[in-house]
Every structure is written in C-alpha cells, then in structure tokens.
Protein backbone atom coordinates (compact mmCIF):
# COMPACT_ATOMS: atom_id res chain seq x y z
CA UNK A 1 -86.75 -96.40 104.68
CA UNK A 2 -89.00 -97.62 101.86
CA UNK A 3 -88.70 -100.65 100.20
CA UNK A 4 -88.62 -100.94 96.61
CA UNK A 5 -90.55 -103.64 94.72
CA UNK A 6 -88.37 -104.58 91.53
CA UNK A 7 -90.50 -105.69 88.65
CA UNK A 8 -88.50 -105.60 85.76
CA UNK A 9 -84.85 -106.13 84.55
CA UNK A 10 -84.06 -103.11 83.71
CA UNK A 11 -85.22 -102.14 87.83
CA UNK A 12 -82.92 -104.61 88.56
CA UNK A 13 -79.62 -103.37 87.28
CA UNK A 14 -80.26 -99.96 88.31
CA UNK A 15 -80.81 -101.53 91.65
CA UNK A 16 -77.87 -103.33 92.15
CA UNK A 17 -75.29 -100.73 90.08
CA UNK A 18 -76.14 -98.70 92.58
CA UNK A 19 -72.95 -98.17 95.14
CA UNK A 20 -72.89 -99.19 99.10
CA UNK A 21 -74.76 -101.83 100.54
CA UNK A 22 -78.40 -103.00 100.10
CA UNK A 23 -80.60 -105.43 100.79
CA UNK A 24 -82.57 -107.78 98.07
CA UNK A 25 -85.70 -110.19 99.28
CA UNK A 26 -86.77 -112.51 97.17
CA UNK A 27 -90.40 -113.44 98.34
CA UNK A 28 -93.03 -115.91 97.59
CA UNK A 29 -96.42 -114.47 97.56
CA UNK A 30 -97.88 -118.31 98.27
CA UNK A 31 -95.74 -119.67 100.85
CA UNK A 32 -95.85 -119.27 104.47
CA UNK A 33 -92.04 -119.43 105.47
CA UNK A 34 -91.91 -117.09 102.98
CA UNK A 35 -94.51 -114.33 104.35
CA UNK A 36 -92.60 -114.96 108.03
CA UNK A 37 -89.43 -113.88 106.59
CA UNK A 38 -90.81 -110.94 104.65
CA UNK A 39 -92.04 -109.56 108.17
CA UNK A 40 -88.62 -109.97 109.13
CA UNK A 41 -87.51 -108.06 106.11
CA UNK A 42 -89.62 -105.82 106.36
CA UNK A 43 -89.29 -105.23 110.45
CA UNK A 44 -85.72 -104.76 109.58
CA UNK A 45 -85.93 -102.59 106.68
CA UNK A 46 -88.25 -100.26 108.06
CA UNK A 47 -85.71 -99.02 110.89
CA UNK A 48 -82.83 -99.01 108.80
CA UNK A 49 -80.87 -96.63 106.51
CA UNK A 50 -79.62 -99.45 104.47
CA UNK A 51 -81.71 -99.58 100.90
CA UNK A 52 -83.66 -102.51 100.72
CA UNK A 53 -85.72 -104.09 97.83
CA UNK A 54 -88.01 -107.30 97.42
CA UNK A 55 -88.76 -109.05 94.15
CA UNK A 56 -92.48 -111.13 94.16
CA UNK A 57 -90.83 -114.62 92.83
CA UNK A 58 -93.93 -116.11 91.16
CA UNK A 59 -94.91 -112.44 89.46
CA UNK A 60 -91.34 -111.19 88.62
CA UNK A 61 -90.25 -114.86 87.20
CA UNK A 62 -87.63 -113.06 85.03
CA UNK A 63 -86.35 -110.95 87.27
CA UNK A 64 -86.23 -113.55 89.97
CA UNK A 65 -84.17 -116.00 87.49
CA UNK A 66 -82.03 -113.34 86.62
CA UNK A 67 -80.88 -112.88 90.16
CA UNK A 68 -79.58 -116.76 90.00
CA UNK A 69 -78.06 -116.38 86.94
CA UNK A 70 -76.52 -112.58 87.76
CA UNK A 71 -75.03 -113.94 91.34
CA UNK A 72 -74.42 -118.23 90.35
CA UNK A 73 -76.77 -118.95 93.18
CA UNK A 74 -79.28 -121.25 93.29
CA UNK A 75 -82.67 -120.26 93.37
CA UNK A 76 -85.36 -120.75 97.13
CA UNK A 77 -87.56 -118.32 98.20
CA UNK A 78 -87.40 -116.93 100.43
CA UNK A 79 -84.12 -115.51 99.98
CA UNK A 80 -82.27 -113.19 101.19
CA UNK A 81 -79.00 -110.96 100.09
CA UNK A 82 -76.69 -108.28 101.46
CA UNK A 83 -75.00 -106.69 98.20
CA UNK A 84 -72.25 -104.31 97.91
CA UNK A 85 -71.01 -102.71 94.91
CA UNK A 86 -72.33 -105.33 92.91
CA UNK A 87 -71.82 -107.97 94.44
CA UNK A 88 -72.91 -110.78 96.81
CA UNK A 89 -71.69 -109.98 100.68
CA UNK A 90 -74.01 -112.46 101.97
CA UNK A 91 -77.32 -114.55 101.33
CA UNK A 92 -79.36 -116.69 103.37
CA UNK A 93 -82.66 -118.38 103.30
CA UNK A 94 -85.87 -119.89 104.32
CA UNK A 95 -85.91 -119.82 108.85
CA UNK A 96 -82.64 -118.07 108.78
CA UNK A 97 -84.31 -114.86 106.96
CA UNK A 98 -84.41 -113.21 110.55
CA UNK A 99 -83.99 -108.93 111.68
CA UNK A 100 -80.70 -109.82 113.61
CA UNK A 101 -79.02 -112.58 110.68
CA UNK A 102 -79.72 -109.48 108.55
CA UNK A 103 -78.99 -106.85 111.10
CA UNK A 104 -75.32 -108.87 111.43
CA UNK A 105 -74.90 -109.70 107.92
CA UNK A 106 -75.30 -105.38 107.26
CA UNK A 107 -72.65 -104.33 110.12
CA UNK A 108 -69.92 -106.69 109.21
C-alpha cells in the first residue's frame, strides 16, 4: 500500500477521522535514527493493508506540532503511532521504530 505524505492540517484530520487502524510516521529529513526507522516504516508499510502515512517534521512544523497537541504526547522524531478511530493505540520511538514493534503493535 502507498504511503501518504501529510502536509497540511486539514490532510491531517481527514487522515486520522478516517475509521480502522493506521499508521502515522513522524520523520526527520536530517537525522539518521530517523532515516533507519523510516526504512522500517516503510519496509512495513509496503507489505501491509494497514493505511500508513508519514509527516516530514522539519517541513510540516504545524502539522507535526499539531500531532502533540491533538494526542498530549510529547514531541521526538522519529515517531511512531498505531491509531484507531481516532485515537492513540500505540506510539513508540527513536531504535524501537522497527517492522515487527509495528507489525505487533497492528495485530493486537
């Protein structure tokens, strides 16, 4: 499945209104823990039905800081979370951002 890079707010909602579970990345384009767990991501994403999306943290300031303020949790990158309906299932980030933590975190 392809991922879907959020850029704006308004991307944002619609993202995470929608219903069921998905996947949200928050990635730095500058650091390398970060690009390590985006291949993760992105290993795991690609062979998955579950929607994912990824948000470029120094680009998409807004929309990253509205994902702290949205969910009360503080801000790294990289970050991962597991949403359903709305809200937060699971987040992680940093070394743990691997395909299996996110593979578990999706079939619990």
């Amino acid at each position: 499945m392809s991922i879907q890079q959020i850029h704006t707010l308004d991307e944002l909602q619609q993202y995470v209104g929608q219903p069921g579970k998905k996947l949200l990345f928050k990635h730095s384009t500058t650091c390398p823990i970060s690009a390590k767990a985006n291949e993760e991501f992105q290993a795991y994403a690609q062979n998955s039905d579950t929607p994912a999306a990824i948000v470029h943290v120094i680009e998409d300031r807004p929309v990253s800081n509205q994902i702290a303020e949205d969910f009360g949790i503080k801000h790294e990158s990289p970050q991962i979370f597991l949403l359903e309906d709305g809200e937060v299932r699971w987040n992680t980030s940093h070394w743990k951002i691997t395909r299996n933590a996110i593979q578990e975190a999706v079939n619990q």
